[in-house]
Protein backbone atom coordinates (compact mmCIF):
# COMPACT_ATOMS: atom_id res chain seq x y z
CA UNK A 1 82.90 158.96 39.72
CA UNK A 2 86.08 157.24 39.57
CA UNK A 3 86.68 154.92 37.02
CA UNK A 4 89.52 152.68 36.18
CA UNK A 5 90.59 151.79 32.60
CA UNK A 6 92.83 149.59 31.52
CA UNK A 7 93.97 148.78 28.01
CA UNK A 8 95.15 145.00 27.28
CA UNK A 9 97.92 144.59 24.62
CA UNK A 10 99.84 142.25 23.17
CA UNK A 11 102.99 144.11 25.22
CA UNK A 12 101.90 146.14 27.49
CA UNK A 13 99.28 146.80 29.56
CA UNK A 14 98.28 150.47 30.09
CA UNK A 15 95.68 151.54 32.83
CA UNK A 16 94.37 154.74 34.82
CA UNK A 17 91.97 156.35 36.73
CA UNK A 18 89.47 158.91 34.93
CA UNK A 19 87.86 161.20 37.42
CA UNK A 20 86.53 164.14 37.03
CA UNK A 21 86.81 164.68 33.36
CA UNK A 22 90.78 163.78 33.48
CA UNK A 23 92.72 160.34 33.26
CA UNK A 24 95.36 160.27 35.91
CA UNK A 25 97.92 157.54 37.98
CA UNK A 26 98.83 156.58 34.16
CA UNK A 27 100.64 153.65 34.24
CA UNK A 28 102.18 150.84 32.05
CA UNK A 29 102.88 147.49 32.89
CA UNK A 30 104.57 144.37 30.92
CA UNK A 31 102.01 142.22 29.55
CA UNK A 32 104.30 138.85 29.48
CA UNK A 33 102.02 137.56 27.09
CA UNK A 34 103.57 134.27 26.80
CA UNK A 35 102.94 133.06 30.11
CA UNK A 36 99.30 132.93 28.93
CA UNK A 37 95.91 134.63 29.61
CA UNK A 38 95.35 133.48 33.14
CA UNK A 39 98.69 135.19 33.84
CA UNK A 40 97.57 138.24 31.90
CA UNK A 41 94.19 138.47 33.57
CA UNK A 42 96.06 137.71 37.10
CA UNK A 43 97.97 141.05 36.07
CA UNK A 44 94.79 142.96 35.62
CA UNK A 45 92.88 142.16 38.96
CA UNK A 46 96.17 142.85 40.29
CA UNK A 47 96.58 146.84 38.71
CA UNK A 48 92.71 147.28 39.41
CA UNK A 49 93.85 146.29 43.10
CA UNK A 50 96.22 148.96 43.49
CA UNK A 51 93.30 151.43 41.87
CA UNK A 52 91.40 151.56 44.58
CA UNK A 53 88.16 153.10 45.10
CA UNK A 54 86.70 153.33 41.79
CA UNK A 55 82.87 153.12 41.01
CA UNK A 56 83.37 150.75 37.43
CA UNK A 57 85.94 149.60 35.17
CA UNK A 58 86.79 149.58 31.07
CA UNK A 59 88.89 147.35 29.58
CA UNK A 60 90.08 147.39 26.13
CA UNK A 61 91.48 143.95 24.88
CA UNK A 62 93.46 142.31 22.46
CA UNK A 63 91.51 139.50 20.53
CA UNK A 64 87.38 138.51 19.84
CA UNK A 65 85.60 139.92 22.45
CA UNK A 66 81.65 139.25 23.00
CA UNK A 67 81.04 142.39 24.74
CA UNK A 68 77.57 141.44 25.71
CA UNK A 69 78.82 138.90 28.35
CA UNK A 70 82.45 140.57 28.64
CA UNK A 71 84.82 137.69 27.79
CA UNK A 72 87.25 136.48 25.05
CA UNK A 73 85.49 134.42 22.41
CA UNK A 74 88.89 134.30 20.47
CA UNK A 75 92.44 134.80 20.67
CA UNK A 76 95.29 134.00 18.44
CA UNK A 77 98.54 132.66 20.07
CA UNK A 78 100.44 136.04 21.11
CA UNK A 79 98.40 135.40 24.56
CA UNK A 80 98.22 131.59 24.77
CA UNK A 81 95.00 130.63 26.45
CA UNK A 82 93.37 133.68 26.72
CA UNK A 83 90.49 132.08 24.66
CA UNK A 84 87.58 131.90 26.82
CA UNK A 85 88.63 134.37 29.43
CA UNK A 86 85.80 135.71 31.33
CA UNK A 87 87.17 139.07 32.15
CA UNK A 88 83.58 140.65 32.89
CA UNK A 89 82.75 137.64 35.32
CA UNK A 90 86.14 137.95 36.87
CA UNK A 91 86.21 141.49 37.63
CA UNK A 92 82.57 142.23 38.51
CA UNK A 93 83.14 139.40 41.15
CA UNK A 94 85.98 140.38 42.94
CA UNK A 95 85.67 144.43 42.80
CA UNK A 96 81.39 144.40 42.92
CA UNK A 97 81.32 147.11 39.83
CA UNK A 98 79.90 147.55 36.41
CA UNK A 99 82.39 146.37 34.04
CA UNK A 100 82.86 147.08 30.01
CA UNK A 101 84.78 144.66 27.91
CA UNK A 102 85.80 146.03 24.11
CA UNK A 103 88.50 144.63 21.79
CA UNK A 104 90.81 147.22 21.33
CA UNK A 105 90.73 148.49 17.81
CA UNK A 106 87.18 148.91 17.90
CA UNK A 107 87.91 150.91 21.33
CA UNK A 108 90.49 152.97 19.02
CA UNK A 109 87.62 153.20 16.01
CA UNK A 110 85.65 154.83 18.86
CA UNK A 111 88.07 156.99 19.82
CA UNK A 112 88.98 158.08 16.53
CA UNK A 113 85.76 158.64 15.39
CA UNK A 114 84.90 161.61 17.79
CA UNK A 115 88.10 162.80 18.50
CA UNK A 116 90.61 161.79 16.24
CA UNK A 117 91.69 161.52 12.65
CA UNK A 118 88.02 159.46 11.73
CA UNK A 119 86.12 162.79 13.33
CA UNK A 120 83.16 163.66 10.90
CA UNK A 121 83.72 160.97 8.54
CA UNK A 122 80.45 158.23 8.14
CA UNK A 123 82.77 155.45 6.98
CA UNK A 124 85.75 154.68 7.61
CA UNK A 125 88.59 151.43 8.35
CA UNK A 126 90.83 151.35 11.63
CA UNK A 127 94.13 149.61 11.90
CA UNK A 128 96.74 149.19 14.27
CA UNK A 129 100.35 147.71 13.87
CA UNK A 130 102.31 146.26 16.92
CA UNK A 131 102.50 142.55 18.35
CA UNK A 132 99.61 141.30 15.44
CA UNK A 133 97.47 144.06 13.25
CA UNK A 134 93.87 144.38 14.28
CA UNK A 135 91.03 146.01 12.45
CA UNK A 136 87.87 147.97 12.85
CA UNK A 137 85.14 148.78 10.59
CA UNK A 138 82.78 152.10 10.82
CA UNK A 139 79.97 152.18 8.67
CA UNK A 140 77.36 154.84 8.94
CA UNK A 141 78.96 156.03 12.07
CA UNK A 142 78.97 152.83 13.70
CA UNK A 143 81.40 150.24 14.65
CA UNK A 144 80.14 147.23 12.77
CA UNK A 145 81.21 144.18 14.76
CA UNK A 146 79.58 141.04 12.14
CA UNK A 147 77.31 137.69 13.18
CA UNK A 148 80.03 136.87 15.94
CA UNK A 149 81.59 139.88 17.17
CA UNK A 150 84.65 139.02 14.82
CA UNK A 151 84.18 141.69 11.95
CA UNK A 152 87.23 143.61 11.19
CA UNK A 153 89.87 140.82 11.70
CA UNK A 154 92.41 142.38 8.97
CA UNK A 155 95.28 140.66 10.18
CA UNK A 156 93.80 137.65 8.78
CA UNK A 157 94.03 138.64 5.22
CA UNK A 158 95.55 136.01 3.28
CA UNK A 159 98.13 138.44 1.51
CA UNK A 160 100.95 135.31 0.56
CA UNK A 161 99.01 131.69 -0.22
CA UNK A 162 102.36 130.51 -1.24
CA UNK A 163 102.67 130.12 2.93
CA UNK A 164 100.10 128.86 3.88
CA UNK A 165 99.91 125.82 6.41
CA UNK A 166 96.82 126.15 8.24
CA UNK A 167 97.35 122.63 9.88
CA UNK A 168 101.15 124.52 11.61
CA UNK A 169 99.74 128.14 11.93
CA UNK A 170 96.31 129.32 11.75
CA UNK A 171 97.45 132.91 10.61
CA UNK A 172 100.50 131.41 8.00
CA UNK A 173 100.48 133.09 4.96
CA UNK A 174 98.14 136.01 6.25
CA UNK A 175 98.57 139.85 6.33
CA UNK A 176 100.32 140.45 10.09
CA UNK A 177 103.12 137.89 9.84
CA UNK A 178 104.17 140.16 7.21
CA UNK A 179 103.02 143.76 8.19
CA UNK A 180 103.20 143.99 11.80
CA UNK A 181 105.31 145.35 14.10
CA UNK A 182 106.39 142.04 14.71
CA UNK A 183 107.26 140.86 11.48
CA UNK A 184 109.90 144.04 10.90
CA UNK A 185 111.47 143.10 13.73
CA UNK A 186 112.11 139.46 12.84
CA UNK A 187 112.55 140.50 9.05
CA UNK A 188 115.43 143.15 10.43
CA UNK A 189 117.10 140.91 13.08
CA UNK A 190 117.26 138.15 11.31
CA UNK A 191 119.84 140.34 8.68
CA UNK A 192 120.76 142.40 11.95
CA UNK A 193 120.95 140.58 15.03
CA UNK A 194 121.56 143.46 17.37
CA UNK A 195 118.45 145.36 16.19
CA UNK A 196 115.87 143.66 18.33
CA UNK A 197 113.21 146.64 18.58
CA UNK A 198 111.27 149.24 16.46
CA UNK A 199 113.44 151.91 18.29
CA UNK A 200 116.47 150.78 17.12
CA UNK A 201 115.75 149.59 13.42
CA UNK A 202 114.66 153.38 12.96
CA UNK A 203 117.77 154.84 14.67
CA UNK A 204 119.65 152.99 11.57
CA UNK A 205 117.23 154.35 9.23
CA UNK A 206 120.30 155.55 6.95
CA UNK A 207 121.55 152.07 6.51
CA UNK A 208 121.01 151.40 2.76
CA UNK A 209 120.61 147.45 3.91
CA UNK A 210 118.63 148.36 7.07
CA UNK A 211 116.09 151.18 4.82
CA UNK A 212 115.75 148.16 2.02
CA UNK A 213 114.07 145.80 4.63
CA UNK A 214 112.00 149.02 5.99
CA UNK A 215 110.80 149.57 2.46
CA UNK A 216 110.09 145.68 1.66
CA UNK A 217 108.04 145.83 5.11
CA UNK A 218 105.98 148.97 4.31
CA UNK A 219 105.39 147.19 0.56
CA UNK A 220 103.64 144.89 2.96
CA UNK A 221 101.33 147.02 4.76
CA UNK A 222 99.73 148.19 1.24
CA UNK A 223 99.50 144.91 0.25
CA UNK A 224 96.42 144.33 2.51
CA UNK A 225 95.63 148.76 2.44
CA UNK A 226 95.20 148.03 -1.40
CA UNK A 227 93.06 144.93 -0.79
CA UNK A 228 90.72 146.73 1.78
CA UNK A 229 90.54 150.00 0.11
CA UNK A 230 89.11 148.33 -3.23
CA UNK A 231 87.22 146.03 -0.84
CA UNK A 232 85.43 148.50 1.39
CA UNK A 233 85.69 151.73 -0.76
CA UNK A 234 86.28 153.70 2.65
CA UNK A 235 86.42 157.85 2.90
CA UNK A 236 89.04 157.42 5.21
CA UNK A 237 91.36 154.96 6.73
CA UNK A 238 93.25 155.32 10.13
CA UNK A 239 96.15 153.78 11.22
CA UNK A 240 97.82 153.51 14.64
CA UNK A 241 100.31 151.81 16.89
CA UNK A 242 103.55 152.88 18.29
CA UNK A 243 105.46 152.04 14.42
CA UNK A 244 103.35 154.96 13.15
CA UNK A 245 104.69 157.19 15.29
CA UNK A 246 107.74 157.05 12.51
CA UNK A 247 107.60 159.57 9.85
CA UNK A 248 109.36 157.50 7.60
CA UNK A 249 106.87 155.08 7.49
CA UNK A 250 103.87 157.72 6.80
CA UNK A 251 105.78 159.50 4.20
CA UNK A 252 106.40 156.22 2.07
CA UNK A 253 103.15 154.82 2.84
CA UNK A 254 101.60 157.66 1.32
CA UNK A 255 103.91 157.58 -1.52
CA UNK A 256 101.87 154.17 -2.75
CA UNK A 257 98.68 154.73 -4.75
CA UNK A 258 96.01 152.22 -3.21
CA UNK A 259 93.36 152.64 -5.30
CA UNK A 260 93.58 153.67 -9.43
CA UNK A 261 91.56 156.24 -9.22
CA UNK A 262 92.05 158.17 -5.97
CA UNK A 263 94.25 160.89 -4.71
CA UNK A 264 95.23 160.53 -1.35
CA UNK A 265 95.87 162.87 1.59
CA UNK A 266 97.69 161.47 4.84
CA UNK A 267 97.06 163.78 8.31
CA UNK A 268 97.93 162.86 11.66
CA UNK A 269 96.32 163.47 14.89
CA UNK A 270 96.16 162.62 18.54
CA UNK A 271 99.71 162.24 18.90
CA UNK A 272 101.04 159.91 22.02
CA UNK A 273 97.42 159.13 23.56
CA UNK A 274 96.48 156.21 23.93
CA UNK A 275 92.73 156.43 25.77
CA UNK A 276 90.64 159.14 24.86
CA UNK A 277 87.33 159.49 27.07
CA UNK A 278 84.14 161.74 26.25
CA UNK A 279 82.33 162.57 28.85
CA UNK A 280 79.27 164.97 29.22
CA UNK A 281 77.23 165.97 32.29
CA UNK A 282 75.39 163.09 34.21
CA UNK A 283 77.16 160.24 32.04
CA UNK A 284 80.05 158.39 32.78
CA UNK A 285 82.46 156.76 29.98
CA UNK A 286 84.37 153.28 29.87
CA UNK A 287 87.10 152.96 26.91
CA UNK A 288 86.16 151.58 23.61
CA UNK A 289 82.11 151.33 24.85
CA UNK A 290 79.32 153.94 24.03
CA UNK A 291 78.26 156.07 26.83
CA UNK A 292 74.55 156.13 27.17
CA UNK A 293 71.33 154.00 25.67
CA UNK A 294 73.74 151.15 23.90
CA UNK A 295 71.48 148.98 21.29
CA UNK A 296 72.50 145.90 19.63
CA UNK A 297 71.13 145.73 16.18
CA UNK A 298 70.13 142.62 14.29
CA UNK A 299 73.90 142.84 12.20
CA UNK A 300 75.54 143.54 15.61
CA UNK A 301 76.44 147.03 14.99
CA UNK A 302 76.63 149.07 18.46
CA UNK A 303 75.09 152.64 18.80
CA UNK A 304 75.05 154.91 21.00
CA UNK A 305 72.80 158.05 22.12
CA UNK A 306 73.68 161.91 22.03
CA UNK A 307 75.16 161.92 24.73
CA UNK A 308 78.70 160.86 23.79
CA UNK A 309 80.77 157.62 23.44
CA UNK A 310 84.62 157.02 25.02
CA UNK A 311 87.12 155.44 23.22
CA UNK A 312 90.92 154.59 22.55
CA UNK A 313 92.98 156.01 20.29
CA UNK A 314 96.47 154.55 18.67
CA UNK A 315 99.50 156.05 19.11
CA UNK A 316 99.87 158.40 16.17
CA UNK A 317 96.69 157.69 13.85
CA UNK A 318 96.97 159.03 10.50
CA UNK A 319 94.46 159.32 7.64
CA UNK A 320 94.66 157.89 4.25
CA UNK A 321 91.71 160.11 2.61
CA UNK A 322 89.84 160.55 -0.75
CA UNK A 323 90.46 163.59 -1.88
């Protein structure tokens, strides 16, 4: 069976065909977020039209997603208008194929879980760190999704109140205007005009005045680790994105104690993939859904059977665990 996957981000948009047991035609495309989520979803049917020949599709997406019906209950302003989208609807109409819809950090909590840095471990928090930060929670093997689907939304951490303007920004004041991806780039360039990317902040890593505003940024990120940690009392929490694929930023992350009475161990693991399918005989997988029986419980956690589950994993997870 061939199935194409694609994985919706805040950037770009990654897609592929898996087919007998491998992922091939690999591709990445520009999300152009701004021009809004009919534009991005135009972008989709468009890859999935140069697929061709495919049996069913995944898609891993930013934002809220209500995977029963397959669209976007909610989505902040990094894809204007994506709110609403009915990417299930849209796809299963024009292509005539089964269609999964996950958000993507539960996709990568799913991912992680069997084959990544969360592997073996019951309980556990997922982040990621690029246009916004997005969350996922595992509890007793499961990805716990809340009352609405919304569970998990770490980026909305209120980590300065001093900012906050809810009536001029939703997310003011909250944890990924200061910790994502995103926010070290405006933090640097606005110091450093000519460093307009992750790439090339790192590449002046040994900049005294360039390092400070890396450390200040990090000091961020633990803000709302230390916040979670105490909240959630995890064995493990993973973190991914393209950022963490610097080593500067693991090594002084792990530096930072998170919780008073803890010693913490930081591994990394599936290095530069970002969908991770597991398949077994007679099943078929779609990123960042279970493969097999799926059950919705009464606190919306989703299951899966024996038979496996497929996932997506971040760039360069890495573990924070309690040793």
């Amino acid at each position: 069976m061939r199935v194409a996957v694609v994985d919706i981000g805040g950037t770009s948009i990654k897609s592929g065909i898996w087919e007998e047991g491998q992922i091939r035609e690999v591709k990445e495309t520009d999300t152009n977020a701004g021009q809004g989520g009919e534009y991005v979803m135009q972008t989709v049917l468009e890859i999935l039209e140069r697929c061709k020949d495919f049996q069913a599709v995944g898609i891993s997406t930013a934002g809220q997603v209500d995977v029963e019906k397959g669209e976007i209950l909610f989505a902040n302003e990094n894809i204007p208008g994506y709110t609403g989208t009915k990417i299930r609807e849209r796809i299963e109409g024009k292509f005539h194929v089964p269609t999964a819809v996950q958000n993507d950090v539960n996709s990568a909590a799913i991912g992680e879980a069997h084959y990544g840095a969360g592997k073996g471990a019951p309980d556990f928090l997922c982040l990621t760190y690029g246009t916004g930060v997005g969350g996922a929670i595992v509890m007793n093997g499961e990805v716990y999704t809340g009352s609405g689907y919304s569970a998990g939304e770490f980026g909305g951490i209120v980590t300065h109140p001093e900012h906050r303007d809810p009536g001029t920004d939703i997310f003011s004041g909250c944890y990924e205007r200061y910790a994502s991806t995103t926010a070290l780039v405006q933090r640097v360039k606005a110091r450093f005009p000519e460093l307009c990317n992750g790439r090339d902040i790192f590449a002046r890593l040994e900049s005294p005045q360039v390092r400070e505003q890396i450390d200040l940024w990090i000091a961020e990120i633990v803000y709302g680790l230390t916040t979670l940690v105490h909240i959630f009392n995890p064995g493990l929490v993973v973190l991914g994105g393209g950022i963490m694929e610097q080593e500067y930023v693991i090594r002084l992350t792990a530096k930072r104690k998170l919780l008073y009475h803890n010693k913490w161990v930081f591994a990394t693991e599936l290095r530069n993939r970002r969908l991770v399918w597991g398949i077994k005989p007679g099943c078929w997988a779609l990123p960042g859904l279970p493969v097999g029986n799926m059950r919705r419980k009464s606190n919306k956690t989703v299951s899966c059977d024996e038979r496996g589950i497929a996932g997506k994993a971040g760039n360069i997870p890495f573990a924070i665990h309690a040793a």
